[in-house]
PDB file of N, CA and C in Angstrom:
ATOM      1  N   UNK A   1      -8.485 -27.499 -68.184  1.00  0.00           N
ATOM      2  CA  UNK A   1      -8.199 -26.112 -67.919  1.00  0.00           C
ATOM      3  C   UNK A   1      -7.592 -25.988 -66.523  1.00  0.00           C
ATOM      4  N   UNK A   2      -6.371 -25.255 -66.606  1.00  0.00           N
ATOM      5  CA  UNK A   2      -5.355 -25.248 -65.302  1.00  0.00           C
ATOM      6  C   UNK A   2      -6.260 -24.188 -64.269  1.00  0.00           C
ATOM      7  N   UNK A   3      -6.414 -24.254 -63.209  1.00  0.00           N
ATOM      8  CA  UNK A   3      -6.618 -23.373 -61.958  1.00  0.00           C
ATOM      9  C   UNK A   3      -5.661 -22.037 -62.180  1.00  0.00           C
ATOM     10  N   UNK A   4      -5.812 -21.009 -62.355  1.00  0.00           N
ATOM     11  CA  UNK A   4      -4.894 -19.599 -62.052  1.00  0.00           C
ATOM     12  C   UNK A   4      -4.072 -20.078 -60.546  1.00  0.00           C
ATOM     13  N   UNK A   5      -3.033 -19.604 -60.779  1.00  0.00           N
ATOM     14  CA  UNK A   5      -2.051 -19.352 -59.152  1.00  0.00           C
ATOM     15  C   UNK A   5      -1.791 -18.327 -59.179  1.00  0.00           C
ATOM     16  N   UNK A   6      -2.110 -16.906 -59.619  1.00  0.00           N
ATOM     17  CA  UNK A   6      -1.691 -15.937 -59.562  1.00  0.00           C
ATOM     18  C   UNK A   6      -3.441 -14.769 -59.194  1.00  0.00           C
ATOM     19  N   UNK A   7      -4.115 -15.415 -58.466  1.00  0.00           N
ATOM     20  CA  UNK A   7      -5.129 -14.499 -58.936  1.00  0.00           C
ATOM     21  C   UNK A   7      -5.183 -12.664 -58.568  1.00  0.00           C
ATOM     22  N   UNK A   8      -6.020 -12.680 -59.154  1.00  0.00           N
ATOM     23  CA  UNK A   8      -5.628 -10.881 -59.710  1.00  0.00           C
ATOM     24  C   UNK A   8      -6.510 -10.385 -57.621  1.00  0.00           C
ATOM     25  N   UNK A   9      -6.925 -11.169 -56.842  1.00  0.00           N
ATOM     26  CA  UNK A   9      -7.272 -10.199 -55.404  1.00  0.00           C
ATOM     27  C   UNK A   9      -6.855 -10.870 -54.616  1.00  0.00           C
ATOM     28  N   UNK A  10      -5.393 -11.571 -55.041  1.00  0.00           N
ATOM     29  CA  UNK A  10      -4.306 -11.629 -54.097  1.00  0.00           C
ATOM     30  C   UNK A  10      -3.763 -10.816 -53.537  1.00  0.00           C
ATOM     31  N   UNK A  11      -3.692 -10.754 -52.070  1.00  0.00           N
ATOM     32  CA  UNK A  11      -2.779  -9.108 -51.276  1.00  0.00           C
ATOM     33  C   UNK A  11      -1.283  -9.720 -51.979  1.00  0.00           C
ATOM     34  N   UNK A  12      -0.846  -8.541 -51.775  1.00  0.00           N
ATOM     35  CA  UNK A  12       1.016  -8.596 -52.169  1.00  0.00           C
ATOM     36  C   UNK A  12       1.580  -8.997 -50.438  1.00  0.00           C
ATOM     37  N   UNK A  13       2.281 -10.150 -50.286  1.00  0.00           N
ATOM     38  CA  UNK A  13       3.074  -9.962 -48.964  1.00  0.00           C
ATOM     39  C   UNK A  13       4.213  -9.022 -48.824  1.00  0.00           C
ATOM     40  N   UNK A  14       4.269  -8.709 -47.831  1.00  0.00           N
ATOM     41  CA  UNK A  14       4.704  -7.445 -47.302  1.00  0.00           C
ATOM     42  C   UNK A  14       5.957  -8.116 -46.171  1.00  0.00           C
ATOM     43  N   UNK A  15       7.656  -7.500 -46.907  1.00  0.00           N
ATOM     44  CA  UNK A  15       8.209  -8.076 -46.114  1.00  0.00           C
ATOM     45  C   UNK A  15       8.413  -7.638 -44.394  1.00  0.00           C
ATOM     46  N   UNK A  16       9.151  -8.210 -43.306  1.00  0.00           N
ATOM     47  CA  UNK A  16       9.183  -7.667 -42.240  1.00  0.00           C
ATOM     48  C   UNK A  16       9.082  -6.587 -41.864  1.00  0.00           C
ATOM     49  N   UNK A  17      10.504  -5.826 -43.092  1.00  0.00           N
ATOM     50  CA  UNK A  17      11.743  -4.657 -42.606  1.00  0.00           C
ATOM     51  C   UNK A  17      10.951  -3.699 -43.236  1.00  0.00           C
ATOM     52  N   UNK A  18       9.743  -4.067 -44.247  1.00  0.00           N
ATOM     53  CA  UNK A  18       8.745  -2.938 -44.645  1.00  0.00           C
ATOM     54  C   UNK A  18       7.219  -2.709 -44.142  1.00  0.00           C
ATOM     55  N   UNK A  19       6.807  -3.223 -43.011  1.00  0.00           N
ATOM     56  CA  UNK A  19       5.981  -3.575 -42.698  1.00  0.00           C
ATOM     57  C   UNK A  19       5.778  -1.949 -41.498  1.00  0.00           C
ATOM     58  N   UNK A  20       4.486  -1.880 -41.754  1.00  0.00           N
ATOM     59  CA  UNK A  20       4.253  -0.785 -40.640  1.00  0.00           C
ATOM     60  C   UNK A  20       5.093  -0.059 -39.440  1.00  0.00           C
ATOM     61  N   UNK A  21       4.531  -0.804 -38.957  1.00  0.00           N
ATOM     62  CA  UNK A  21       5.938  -0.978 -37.537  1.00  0.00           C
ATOM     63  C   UNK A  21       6.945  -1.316 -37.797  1.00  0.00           C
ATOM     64  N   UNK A  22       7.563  -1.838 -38.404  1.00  0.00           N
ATOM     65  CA  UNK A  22       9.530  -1.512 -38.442  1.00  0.00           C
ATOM     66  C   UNK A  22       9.519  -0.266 -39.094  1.00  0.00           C
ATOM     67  N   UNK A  23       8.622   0.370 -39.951  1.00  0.00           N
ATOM     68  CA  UNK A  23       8.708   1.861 -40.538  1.00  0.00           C
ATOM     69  C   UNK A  23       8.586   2.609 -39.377  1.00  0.00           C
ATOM     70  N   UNK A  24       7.622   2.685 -38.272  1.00  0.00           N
ATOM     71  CA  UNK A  24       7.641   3.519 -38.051  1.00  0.00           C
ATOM     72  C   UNK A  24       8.788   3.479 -36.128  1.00  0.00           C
ATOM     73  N   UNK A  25       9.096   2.437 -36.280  1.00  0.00           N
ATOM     74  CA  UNK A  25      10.622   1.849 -35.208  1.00  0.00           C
ATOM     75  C   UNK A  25      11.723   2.854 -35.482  1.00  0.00           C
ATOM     76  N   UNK A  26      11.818   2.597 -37.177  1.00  0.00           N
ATOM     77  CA  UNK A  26      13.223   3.218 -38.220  1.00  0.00           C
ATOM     78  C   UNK A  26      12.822   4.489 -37.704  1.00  0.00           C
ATOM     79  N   UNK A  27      11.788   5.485 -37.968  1.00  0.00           N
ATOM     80  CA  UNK A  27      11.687   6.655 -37.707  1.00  0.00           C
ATOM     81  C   UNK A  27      12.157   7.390 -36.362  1.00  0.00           C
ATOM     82  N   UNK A  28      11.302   6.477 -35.192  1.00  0.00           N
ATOM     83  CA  UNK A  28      11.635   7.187 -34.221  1.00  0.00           C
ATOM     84  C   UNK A  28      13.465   6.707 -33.612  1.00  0.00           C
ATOM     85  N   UNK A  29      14.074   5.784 -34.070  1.00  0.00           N
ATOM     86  CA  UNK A  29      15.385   5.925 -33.720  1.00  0.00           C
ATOM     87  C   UNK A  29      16.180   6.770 -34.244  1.00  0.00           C
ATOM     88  N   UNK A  30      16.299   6.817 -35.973  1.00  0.00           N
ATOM     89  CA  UNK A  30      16.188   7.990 -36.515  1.00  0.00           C
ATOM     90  C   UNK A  30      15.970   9.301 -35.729  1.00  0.00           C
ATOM     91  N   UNK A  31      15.053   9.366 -35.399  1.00  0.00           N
ATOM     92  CA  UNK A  31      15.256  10.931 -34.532  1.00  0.00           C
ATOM     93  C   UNK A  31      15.768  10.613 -33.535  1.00  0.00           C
ATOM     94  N   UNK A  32      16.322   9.531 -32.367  1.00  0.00           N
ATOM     95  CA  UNK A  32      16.948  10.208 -31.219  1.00  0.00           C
ATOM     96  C   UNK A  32      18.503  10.097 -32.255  1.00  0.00           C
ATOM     97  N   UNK A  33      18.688   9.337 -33.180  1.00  0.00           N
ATOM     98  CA  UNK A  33      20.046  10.077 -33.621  1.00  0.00           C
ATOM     99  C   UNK A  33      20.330  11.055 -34.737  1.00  0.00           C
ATOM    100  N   UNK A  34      19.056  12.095 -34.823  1.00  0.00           N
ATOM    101  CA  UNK A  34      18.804  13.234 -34.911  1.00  0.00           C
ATOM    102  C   UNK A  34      19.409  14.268 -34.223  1.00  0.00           C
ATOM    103  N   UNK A  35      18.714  13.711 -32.767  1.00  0.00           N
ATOM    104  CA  UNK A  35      18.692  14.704 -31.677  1.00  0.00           C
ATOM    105  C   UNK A  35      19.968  14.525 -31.014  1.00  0.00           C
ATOM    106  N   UNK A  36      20.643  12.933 -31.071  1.00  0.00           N
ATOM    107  CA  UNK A  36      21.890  12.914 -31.073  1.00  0.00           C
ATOM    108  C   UNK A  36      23.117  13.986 -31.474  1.00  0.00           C
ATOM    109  N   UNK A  37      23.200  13.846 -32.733  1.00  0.00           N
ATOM    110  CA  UNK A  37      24.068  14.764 -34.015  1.00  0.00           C
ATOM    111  C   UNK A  37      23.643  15.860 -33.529  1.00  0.00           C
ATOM    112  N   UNK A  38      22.611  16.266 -33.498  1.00  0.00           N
ATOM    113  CA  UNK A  38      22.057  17.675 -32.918  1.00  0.00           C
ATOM    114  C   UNK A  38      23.152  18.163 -32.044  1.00  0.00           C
ATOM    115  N   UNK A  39      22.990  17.052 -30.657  1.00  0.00           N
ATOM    116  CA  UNK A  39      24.331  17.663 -29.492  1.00  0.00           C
ATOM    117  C   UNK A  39      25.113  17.689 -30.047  1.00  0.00           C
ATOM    118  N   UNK A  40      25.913  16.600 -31.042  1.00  0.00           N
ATOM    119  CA  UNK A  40      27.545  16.359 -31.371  1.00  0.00           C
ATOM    120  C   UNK A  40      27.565  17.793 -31.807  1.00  0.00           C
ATOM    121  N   UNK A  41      26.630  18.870 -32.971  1.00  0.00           N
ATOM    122  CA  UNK A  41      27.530  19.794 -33.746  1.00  0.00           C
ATOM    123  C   UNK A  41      27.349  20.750 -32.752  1.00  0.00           C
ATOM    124  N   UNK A  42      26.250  20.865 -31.177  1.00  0.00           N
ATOM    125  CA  UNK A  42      26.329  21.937 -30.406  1.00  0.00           C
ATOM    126  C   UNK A  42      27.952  21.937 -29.762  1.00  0.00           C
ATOM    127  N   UNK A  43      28.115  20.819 -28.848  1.00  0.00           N
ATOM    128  CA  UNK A  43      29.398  20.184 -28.704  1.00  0.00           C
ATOM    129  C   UNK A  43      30.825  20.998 -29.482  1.00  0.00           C
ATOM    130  N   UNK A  44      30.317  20.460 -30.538  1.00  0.00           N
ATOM    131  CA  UNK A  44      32.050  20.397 -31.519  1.00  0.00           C
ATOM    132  C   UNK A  44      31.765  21.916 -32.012  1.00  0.00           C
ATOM    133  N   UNK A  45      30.712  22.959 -31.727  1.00  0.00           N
ATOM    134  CA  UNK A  45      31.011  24.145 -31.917  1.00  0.00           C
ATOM    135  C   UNK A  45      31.495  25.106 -30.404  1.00  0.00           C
ATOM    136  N   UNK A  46      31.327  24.259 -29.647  1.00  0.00           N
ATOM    137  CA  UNK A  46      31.362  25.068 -28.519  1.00  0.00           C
ATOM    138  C   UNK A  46      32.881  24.708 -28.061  1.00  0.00           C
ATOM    139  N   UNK A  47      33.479  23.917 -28.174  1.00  0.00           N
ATOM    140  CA  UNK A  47      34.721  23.773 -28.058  1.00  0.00           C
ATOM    141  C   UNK A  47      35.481  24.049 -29.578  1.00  0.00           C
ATOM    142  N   UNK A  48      36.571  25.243 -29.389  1.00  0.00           N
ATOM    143  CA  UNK A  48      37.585  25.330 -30.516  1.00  0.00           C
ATOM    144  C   UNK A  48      38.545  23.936 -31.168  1.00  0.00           C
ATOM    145  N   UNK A  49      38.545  23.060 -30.053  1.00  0.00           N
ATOM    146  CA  UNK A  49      39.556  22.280 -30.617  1.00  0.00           C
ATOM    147  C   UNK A  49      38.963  21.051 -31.415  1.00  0.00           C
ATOM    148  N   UNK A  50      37.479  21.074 -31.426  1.00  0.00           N
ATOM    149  CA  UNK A  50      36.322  20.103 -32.072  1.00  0.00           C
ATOM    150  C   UNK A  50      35.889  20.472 -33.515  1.00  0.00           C
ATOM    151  N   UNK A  51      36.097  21.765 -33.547  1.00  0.00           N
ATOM    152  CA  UNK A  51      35.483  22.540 -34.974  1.00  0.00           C
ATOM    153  C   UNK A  51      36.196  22.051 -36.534  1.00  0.00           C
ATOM    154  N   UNK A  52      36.952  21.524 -36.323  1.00  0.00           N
ATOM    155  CA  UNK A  52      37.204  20.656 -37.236  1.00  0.00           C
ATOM    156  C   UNK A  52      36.498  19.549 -37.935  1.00  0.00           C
ATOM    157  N   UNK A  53      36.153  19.306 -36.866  1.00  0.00           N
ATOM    158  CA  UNK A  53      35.126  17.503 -36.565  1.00  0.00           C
ATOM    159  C   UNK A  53      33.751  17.549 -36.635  1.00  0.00           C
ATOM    160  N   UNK A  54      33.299  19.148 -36.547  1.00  0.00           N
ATOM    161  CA  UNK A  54      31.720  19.078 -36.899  1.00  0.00           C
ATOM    162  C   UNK A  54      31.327  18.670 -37.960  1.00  0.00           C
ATOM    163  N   UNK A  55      31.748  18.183 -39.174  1.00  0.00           N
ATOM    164  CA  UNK A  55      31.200  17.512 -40.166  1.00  0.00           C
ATOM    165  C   UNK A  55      30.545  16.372 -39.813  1.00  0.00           C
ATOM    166  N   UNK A  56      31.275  15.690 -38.916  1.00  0.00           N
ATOM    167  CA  UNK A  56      30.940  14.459 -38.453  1.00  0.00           C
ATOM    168  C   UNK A  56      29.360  14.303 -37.952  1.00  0.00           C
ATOM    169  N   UNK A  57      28.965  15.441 -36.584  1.00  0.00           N
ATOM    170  CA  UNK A  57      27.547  14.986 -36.558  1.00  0.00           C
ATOM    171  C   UNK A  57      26.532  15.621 -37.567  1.00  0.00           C
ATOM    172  N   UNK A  58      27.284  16.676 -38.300  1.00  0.00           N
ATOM    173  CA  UNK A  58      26.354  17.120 -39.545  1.00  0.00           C
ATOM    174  C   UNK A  58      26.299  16.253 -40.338  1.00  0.00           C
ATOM    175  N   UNK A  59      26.813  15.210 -41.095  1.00  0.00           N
ATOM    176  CA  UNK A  59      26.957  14.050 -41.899  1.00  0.00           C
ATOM    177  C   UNK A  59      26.092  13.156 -41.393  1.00  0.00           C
ATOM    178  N   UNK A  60      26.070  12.827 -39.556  1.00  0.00           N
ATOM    179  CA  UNK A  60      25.065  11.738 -39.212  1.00  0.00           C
ATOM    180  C   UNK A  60      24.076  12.547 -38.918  1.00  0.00           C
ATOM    181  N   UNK A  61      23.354  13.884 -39.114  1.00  0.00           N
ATOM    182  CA  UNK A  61      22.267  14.517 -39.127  1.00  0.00           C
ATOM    183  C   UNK A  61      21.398  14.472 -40.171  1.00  0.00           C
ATOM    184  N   UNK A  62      22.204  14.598 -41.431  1.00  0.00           N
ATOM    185  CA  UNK A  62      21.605  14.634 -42.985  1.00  0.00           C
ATOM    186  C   UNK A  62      21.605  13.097 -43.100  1.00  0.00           C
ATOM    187  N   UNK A  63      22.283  12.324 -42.730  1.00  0.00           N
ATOM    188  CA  UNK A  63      21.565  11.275 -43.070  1.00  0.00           C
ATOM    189  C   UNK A  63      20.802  10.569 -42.791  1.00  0.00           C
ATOM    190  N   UNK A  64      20.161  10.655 -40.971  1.00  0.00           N
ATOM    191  CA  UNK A  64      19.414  10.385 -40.552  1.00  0.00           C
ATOM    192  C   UNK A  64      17.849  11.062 -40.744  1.00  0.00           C
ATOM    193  N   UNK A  65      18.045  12.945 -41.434  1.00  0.00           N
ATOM    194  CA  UNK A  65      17.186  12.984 -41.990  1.00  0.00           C
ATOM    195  C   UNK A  65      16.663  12.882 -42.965  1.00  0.00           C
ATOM    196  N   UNK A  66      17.675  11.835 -44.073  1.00  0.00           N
ATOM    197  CA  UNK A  66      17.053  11.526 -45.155  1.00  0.00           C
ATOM    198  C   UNK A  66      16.412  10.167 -45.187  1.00  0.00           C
ATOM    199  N   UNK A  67      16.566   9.092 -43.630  1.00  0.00           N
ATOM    200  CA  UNK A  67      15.661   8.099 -43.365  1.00  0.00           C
ATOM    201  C   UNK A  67      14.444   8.311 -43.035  1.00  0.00           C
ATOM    202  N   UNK A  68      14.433   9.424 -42.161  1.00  0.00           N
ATOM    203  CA  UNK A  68      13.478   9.810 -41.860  1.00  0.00           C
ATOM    204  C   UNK A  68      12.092  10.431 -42.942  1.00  0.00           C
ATOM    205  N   UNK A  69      13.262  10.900 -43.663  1.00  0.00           N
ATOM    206  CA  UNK A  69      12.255  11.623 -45.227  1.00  0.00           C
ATOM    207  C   UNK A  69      11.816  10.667 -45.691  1.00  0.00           C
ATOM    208  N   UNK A  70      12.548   9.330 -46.127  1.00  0.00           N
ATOM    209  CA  UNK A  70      12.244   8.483 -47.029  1.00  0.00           C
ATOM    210  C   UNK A  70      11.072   7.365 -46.622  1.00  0.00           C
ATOM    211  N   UNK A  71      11.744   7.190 -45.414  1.00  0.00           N
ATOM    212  CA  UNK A  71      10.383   6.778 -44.704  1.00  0.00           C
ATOM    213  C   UNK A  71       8.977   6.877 -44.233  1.00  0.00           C
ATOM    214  N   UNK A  72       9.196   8.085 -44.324  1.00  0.00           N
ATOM    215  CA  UNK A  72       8.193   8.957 -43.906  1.00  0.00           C
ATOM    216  C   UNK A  72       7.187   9.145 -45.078  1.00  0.00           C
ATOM    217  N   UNK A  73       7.866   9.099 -46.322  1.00  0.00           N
ATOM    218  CA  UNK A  73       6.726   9.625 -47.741  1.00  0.00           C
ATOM    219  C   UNK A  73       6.508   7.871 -48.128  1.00  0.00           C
ATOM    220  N   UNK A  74       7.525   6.886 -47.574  1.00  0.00           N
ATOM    221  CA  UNK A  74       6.811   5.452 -47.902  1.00  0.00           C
ATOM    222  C   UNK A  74       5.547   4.777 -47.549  1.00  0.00           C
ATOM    223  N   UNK A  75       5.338   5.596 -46.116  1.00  0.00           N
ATOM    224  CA  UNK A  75       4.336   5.338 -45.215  1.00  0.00           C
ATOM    225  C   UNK A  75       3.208   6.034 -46.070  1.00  0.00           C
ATOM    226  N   UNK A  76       3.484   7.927 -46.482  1.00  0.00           N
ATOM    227  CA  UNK A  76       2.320   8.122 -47.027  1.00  0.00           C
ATOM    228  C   UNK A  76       2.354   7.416 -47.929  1.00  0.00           C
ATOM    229  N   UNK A  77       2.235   7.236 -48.915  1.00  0.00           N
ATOM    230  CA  UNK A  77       2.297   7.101 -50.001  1.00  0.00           C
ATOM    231  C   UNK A  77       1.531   5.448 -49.875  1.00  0.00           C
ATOM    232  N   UNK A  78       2.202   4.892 -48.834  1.00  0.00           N
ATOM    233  CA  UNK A  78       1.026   3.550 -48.336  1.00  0.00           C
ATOM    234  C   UNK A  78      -0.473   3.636 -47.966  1.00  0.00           C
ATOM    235  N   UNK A  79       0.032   4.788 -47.335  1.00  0.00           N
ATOM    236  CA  UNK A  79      -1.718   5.183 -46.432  1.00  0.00           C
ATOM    237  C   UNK A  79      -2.558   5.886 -47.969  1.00  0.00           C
ATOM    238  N   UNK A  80      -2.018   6.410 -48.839  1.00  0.00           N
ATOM    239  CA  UNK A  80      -2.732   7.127 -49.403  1.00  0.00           C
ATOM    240  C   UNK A  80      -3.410   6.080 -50.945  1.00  0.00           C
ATOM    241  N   UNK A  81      -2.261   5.105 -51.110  1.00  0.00           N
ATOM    242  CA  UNK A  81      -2.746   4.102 -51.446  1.00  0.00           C
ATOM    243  C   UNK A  81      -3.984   3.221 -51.256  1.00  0.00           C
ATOM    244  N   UNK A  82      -3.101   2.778 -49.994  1.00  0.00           N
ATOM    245  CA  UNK A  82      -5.058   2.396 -48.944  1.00  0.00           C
ATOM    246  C   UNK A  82      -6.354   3.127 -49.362  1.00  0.00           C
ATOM    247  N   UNK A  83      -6.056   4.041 -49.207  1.00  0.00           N
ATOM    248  CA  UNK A  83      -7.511   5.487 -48.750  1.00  0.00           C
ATOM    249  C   UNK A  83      -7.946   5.573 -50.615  1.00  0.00           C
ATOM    250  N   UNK A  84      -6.951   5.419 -51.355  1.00  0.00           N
ATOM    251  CA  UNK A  84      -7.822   5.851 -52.696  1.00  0.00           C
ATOM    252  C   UNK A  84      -8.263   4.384 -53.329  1.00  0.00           C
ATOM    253  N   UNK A  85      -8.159   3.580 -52.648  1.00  0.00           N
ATOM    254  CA  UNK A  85      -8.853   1.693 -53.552  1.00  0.00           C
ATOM    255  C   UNK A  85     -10.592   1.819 -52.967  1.00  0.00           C
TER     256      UNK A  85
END
């Protein structure tokens, strides 16, 4: 009779780039280029000859807050994992 290699209260390894801390690294850079884009569309509204170009930090706004979203419900969704075993 073979030994199991798979046993069932094996932890799952957990790669680097998902690991606590690089989640929560991603987040807070994420917001300074939040707060970045933030200036670019104050910027490109306050000058007439920029208003063209405000898409630009609105585009890197929404997408930095959709790292931030995504990241953010990965983490719960970890912690809440944890908390209900």
């Amino acid at each position: 009779m073979r030994i199991d290699q798979n046993p069932v209260f094996r932890k799952a390894i957990v790669s680097w780039y998902d690991s606590e801390t690089a989640c929560l690294i991603v987040i807070f850079f994420m917001f300074l280029v939040f707060l970045f884009s933030c200036a670019g569309i104050s910027v490109a509204r306050a000058d007439m000859e920029y208003h063209e170009h405000v898409w630009v930090p609105v585009l890197l706004a929404v997408m930095s807050g959709g790292v931030i979203i995504s990241t953010t419900i990965r983490l719960i969704k970890r912690y809440a994992h944890r908390f209900t075993k």
